[in-house]
PDB file of N, CA and C in Angstrom:
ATOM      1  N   UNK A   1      11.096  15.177   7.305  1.00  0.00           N
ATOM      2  CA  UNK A   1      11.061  16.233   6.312  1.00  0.00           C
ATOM      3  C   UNK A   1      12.113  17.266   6.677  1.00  0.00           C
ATOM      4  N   UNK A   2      12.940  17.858   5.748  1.00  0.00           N
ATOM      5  CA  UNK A   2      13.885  18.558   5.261  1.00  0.00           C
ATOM      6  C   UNK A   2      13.412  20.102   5.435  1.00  0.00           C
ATOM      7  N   UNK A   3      13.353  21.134   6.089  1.00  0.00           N
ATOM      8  CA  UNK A   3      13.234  22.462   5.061  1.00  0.00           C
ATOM      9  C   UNK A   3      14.175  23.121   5.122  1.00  0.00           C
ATOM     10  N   UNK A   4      14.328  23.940   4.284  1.00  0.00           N
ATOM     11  CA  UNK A   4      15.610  25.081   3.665  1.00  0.00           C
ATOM     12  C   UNK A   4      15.172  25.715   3.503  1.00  0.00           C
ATOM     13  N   UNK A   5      15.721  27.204   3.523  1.00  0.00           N
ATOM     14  CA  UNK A   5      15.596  28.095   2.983  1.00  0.00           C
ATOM     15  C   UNK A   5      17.065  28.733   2.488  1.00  0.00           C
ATOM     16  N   UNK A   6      16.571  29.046   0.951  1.00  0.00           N
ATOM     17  CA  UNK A   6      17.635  28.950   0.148  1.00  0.00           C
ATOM     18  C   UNK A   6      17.292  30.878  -0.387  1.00  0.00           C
ATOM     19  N   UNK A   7      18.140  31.304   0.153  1.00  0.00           N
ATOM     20  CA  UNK A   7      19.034  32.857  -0.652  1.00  0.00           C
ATOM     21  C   UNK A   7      19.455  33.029  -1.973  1.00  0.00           C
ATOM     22  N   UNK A   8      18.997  33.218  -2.856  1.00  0.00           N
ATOM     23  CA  UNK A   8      19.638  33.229  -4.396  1.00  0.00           C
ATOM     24  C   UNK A   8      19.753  34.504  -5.145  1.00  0.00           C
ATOM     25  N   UNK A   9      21.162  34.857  -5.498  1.00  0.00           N
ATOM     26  CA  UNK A   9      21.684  36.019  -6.496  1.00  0.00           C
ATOM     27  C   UNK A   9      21.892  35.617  -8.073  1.00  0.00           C
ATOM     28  N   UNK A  10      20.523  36.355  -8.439  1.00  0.00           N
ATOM     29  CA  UNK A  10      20.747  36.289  -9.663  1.00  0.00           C
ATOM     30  C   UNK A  10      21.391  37.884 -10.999  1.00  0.00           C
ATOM     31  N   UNK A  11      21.612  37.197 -11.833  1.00  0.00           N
ATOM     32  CA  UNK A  11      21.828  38.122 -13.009  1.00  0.00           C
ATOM     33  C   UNK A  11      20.323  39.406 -12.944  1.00  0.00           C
ATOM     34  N   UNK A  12      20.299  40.486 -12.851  1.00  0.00           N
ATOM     35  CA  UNK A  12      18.924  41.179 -12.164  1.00  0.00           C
ATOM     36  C   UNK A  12      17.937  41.170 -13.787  1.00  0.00           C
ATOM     37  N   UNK A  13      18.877  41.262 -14.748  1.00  0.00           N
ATOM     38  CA  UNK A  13      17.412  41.014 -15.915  1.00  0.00           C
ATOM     39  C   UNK A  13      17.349  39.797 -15.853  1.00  0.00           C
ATOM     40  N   UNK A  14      17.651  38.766 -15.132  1.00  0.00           N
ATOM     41  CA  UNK A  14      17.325  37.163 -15.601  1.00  0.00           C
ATOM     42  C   UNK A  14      16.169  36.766 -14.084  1.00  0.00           C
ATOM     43  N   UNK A  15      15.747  37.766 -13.502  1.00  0.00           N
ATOM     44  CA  UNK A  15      14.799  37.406 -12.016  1.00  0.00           C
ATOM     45  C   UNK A  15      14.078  36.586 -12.424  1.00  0.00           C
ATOM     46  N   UNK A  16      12.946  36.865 -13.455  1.00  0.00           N
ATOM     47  CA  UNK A  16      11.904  36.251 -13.216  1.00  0.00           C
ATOM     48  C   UNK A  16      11.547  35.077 -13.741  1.00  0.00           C
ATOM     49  N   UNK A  17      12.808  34.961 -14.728  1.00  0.00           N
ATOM     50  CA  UNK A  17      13.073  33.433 -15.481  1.00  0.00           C
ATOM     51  C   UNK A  17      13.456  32.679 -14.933  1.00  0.00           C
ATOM     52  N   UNK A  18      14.652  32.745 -13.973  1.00  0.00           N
ATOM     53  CA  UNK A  18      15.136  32.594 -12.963  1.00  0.00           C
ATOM     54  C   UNK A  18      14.449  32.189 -11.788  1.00  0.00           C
ATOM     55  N   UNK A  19      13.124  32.675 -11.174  1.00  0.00           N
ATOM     56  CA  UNK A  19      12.117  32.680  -9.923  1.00  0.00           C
ATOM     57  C   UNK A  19      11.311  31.552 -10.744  1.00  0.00           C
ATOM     58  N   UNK A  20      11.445  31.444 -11.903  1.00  0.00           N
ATOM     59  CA  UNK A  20       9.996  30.436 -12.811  1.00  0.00           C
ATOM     60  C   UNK A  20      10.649  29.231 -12.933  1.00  0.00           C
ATOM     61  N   UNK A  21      12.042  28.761 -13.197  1.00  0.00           N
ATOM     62  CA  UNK A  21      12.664  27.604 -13.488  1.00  0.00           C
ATOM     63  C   UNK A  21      12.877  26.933 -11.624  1.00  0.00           C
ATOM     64  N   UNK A  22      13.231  27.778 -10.869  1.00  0.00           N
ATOM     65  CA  UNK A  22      13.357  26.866  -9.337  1.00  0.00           C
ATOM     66  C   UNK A  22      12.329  26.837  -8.969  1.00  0.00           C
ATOM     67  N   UNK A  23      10.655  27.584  -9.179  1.00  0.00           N
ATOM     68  CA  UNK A  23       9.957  27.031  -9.132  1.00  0.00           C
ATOM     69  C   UNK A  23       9.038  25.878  -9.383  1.00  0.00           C
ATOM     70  N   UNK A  24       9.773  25.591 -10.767  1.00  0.00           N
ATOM     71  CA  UNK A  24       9.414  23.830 -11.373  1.00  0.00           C
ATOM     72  C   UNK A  24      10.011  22.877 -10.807  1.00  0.00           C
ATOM     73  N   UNK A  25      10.986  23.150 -10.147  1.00  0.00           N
ATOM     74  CA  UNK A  25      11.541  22.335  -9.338  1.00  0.00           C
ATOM     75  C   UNK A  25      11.195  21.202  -8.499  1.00  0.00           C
ATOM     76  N   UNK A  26      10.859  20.100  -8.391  1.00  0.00           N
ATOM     77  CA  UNK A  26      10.669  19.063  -7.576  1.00  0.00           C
ATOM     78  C   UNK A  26      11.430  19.109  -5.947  1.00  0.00           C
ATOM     79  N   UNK A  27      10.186  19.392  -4.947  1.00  0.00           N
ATOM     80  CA  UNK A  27      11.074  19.788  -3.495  1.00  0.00           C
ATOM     81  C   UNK A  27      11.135  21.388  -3.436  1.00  0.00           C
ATOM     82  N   UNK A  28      10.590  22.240  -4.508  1.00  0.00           N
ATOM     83  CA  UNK A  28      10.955  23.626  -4.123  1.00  0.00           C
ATOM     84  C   UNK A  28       9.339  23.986  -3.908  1.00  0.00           C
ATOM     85  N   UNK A  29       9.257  24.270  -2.844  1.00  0.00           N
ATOM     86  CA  UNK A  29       7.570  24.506  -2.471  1.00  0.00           C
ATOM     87  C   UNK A  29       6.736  25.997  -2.732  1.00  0.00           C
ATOM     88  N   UNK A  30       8.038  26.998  -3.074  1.00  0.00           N
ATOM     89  CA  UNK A  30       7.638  28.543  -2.693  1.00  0.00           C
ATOM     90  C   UNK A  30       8.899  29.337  -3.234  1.00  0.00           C
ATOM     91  N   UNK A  31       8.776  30.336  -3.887  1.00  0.00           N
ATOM     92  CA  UNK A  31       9.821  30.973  -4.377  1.00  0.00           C
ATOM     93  C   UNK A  31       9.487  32.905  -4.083  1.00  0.00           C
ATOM     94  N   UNK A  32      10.344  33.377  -3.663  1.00  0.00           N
ATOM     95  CA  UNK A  32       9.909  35.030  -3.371  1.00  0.00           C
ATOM     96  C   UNK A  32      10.613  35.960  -4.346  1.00  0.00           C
ATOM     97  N   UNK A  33      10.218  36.480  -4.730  1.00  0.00           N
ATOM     98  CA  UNK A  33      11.133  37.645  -5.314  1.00  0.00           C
ATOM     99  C   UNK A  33      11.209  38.620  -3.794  1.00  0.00           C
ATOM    100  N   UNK A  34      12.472  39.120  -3.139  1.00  0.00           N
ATOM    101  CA  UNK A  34      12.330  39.870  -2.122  1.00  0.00           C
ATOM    102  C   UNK A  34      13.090  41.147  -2.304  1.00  0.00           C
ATOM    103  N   UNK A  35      13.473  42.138  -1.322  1.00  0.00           N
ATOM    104  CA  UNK A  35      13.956  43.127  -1.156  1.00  0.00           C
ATOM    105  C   UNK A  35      15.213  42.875  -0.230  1.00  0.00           C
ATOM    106  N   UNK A  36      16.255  43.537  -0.223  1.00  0.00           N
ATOM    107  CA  UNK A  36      17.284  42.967   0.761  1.00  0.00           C
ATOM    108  C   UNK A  36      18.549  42.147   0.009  1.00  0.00           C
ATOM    109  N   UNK A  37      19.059  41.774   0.906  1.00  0.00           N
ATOM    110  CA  UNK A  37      20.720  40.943   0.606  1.00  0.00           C
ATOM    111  C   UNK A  37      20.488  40.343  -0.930  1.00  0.00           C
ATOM    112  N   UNK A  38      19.314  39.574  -1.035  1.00  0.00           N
ATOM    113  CA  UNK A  38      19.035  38.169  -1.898  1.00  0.00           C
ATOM    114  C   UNK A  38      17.930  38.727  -3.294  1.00  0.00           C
ATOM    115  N   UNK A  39      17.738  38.312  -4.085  1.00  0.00           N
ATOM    116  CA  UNK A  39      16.923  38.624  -5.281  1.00  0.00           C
ATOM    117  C   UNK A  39      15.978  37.685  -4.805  1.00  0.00           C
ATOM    118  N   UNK A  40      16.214  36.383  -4.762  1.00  0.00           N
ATOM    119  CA  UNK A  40      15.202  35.477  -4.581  1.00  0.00           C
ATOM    120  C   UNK A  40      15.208  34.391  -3.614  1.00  0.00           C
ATOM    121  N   UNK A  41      13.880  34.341  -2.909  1.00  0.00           N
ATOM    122  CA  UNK A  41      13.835  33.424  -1.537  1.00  0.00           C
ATOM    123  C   UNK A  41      13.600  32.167  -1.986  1.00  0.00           C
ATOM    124  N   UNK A  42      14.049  30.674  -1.423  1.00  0.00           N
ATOM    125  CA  UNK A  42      13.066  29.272  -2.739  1.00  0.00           C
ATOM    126  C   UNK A  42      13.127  28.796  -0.975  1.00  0.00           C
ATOM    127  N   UNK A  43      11.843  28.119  -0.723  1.00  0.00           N
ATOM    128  CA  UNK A  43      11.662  27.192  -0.004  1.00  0.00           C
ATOM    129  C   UNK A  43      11.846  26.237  -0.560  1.00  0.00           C
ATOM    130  N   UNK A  44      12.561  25.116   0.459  1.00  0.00           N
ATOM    131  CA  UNK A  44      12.912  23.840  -0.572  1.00  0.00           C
ATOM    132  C   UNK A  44      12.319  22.550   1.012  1.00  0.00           C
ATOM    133  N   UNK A  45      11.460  21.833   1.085  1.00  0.00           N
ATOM    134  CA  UNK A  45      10.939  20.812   1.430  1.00  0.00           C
ATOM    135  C   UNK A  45      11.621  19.667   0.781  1.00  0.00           C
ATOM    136  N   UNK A  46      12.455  18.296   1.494  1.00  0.00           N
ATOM    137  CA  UNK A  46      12.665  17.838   0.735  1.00  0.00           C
ATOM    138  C   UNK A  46      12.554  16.191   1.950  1.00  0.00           C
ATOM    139  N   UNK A  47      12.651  14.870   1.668  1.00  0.00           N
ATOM    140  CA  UNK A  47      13.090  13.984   2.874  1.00  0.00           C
ATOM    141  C   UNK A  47      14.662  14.019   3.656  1.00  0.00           C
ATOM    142  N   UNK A  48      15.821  14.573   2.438  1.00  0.00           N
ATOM    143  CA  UNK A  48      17.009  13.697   3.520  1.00  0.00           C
ATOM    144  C   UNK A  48      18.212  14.979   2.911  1.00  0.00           C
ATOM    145  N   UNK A  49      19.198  14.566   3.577  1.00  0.00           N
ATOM    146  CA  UNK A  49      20.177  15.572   3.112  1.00  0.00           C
ATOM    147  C   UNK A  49      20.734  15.563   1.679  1.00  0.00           C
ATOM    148  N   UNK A  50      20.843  14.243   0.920  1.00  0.00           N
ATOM    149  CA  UNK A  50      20.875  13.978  -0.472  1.00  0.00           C
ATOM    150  C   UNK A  50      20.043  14.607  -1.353  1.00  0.00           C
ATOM    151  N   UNK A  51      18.678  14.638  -1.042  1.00  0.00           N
ATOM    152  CA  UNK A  51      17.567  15.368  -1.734  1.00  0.00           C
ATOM    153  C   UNK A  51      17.887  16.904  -2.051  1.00  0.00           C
ATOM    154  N   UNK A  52      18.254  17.403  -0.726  1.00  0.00           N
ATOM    155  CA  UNK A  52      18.748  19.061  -0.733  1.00  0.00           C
ATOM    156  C   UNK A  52      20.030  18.914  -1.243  1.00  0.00           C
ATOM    157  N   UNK A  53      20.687  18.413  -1.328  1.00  0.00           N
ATOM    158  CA  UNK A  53      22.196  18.529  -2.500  1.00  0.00           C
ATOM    159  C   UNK A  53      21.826  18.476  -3.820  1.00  0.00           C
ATOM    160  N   UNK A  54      20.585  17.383  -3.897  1.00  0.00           N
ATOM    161  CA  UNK A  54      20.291  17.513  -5.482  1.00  0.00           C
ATOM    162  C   UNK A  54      19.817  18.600  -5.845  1.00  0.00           C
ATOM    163  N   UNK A  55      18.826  18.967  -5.289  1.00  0.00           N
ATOM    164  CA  UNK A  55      17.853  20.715  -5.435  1.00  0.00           C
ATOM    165  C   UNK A  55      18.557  21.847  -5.646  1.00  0.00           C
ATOM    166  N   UNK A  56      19.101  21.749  -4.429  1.00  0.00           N
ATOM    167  CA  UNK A  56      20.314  23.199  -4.643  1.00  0.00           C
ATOM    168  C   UNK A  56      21.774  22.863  -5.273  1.00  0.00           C
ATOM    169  N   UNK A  57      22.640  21.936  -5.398  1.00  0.00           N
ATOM    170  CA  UNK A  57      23.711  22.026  -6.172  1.00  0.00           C
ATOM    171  C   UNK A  57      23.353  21.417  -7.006  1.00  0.00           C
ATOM    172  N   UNK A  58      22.514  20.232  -7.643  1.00  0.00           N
ATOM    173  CA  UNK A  58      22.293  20.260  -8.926  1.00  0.00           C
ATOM    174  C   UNK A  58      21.776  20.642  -9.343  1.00  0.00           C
ATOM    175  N   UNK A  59      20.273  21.370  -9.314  1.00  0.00           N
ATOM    176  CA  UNK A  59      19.164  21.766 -10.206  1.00  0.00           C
ATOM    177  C   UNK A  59      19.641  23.715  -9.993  1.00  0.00           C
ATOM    178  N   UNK A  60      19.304  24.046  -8.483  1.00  0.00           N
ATOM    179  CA  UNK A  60      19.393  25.805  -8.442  1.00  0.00           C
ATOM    180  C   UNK A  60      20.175  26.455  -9.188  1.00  0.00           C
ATOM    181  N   UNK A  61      21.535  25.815  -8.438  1.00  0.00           N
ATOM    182  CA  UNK A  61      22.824  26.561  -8.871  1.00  0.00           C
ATOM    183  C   UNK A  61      23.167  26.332 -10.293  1.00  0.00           C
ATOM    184  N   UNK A  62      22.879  25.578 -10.901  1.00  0.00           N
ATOM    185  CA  UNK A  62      22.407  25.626 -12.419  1.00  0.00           C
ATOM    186  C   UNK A  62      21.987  26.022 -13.847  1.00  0.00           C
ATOM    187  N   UNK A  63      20.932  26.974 -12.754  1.00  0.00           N
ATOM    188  CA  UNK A  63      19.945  27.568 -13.839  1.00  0.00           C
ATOM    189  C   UNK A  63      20.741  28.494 -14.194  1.00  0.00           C
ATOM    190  N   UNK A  64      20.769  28.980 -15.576  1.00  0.00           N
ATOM    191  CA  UNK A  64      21.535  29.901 -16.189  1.00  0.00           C
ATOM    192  C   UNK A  64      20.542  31.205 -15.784  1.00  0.00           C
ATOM    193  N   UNK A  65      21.588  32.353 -14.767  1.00  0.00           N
ATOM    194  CA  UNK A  65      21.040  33.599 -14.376  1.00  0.00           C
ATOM    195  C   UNK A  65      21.662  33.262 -12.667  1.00  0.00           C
ATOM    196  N   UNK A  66      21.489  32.388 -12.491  1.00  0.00           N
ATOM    197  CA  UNK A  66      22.033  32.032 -10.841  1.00  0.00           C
ATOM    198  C   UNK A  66      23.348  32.700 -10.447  1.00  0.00           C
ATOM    199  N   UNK A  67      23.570  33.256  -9.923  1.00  0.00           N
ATOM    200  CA  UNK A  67      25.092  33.785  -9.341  1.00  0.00           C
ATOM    201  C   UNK A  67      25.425  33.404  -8.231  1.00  0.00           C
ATOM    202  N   UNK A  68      25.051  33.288  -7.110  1.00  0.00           N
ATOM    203  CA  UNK A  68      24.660  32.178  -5.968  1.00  0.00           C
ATOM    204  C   UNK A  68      24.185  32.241  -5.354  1.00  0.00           C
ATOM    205  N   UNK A  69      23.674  30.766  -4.298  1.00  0.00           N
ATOM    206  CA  UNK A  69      23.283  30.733  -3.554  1.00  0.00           C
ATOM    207  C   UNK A  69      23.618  30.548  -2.035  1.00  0.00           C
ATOM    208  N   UNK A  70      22.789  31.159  -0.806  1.00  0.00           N
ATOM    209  CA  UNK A  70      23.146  30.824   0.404  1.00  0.00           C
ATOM    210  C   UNK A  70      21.875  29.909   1.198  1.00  0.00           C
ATOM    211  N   UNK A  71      22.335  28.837   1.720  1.00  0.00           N
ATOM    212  CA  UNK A  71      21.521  27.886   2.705  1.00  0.00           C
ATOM    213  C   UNK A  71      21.400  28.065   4.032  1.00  0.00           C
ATOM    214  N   UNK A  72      20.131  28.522   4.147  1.00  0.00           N
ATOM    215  CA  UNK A  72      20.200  27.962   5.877  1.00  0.00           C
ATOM    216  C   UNK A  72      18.923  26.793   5.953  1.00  0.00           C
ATOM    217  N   UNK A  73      19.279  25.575   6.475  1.00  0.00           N
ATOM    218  CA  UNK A  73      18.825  24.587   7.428  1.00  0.00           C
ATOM    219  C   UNK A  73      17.717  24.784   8.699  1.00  0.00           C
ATOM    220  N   UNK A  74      16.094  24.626   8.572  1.00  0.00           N
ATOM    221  CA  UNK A  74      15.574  24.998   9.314  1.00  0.00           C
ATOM    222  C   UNK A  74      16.105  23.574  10.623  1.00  0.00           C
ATOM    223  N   UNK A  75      16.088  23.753  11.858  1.00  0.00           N
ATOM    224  CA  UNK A  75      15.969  22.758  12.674  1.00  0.00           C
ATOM    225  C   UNK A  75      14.638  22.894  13.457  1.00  0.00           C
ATOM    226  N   UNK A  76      13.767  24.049  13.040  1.00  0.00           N
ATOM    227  CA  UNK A  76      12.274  23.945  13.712  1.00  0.00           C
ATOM    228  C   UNK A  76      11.420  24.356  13.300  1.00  0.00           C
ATOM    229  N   UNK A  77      10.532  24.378  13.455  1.00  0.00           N
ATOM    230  CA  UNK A  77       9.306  25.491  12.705  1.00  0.00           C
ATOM    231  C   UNK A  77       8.681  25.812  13.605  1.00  0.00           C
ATOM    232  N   UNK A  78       8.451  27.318  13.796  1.00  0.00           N
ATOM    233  CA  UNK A  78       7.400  27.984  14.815  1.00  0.00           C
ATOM    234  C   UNK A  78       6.256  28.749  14.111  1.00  0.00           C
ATOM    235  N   UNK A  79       5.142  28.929  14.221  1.00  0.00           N
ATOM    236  CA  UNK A  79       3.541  29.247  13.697  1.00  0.00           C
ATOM    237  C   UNK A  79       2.957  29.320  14.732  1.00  0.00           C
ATOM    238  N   UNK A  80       1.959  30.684  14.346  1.00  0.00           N
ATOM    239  CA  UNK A  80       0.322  30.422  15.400  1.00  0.00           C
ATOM    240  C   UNK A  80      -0.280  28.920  15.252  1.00  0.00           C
ATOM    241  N   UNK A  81      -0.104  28.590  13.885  1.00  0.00           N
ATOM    242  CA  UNK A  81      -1.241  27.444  13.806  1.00  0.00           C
ATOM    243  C   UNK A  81      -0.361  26.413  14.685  1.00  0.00           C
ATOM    244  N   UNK A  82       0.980  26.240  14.774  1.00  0.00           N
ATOM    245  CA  UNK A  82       1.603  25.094  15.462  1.00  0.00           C
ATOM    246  C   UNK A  82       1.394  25.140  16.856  1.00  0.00           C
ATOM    247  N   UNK A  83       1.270  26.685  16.933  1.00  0.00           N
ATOM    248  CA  UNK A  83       1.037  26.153  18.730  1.00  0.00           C
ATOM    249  C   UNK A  83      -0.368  26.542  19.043  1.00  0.00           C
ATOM    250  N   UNK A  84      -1.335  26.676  18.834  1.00  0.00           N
ATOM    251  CA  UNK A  84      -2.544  26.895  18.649  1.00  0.00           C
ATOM    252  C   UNK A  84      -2.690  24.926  18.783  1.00  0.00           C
ATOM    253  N   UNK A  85      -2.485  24.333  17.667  1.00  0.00           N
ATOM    254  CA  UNK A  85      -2.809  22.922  17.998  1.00  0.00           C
ATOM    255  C   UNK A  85      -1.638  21.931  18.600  1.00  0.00           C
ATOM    256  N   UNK A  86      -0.358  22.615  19.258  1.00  0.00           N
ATOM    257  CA  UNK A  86      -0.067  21.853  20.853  1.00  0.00           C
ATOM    258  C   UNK A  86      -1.221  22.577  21.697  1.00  0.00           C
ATOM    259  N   UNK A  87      -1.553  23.380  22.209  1.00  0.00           N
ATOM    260  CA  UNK A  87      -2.265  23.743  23.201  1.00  0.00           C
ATOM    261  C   UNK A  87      -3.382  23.133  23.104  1.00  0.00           C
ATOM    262  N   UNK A  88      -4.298  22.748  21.879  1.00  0.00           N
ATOM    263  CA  UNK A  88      -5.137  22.493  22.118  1.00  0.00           C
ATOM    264  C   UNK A  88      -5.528  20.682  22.201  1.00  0.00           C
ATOM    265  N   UNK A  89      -4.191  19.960  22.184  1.00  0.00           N
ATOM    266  CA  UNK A  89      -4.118  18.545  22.192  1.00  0.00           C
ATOM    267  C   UNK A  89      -4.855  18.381  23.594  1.00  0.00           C
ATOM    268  N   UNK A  90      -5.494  17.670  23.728  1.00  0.00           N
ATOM    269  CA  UNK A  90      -6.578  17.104  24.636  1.00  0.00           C
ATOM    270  C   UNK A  90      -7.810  17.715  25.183  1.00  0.00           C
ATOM    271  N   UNK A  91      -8.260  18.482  24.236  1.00  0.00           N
ATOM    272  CA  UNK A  91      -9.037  19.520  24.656  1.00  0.00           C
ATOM    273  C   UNK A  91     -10.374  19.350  23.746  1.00  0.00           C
ATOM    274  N   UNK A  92     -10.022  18.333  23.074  1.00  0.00           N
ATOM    275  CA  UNK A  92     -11.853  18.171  22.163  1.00  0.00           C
ATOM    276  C   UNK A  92     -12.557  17.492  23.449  1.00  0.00           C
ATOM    277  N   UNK A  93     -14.007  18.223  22.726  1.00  0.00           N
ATOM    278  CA  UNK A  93     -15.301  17.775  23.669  1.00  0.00           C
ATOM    279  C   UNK A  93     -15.803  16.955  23.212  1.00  0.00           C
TER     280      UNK A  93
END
């Protein structure tokens, strides 16, 4: 599994049409309206690097209101819950 997190500048009256269409998205798991650099955050879950080319250069960058986008490539994921259950691998009674 793939995750991204994808940065998106949109047209500012087109946000929420905009936050509603990459959310229909197939592979886009979560979308933010935020504060800061970006208008809108899209988690994108996907299997392979082809999948995330389709998501974000064909479908995101697309949507009419998009001005662009920036990618970053997770290579890990850190959580309480992730290490909460390494620690607790061998530990049932």
């Amino acid at each position: 599994m793939l995750t991204a997190i994808v940065l998106i500048d949109t047209e500012p009256a087109r946000i929420p049409e905009v936050a509603a269409a990459i959310a229909d998205i197939t592979g886009v798991s979560e979308v933010y309206s935020v504060t800061g650099k970006a208008d809108l955050v899209a988690m994108v879950r996907v299997q392979d690097h082809d999948d995330l080319s389709g998501v974000i250069a064909d479908r995101i960058s697309k949507i009419v209101g998009v001005v662009r986008t920036e990618t970053f490539i997770a290579f890990r994921a850190y959580s309480h819950v992730d290490l909460e259950q390494a620690f607790a691998l061998g530990l049932d009674d």
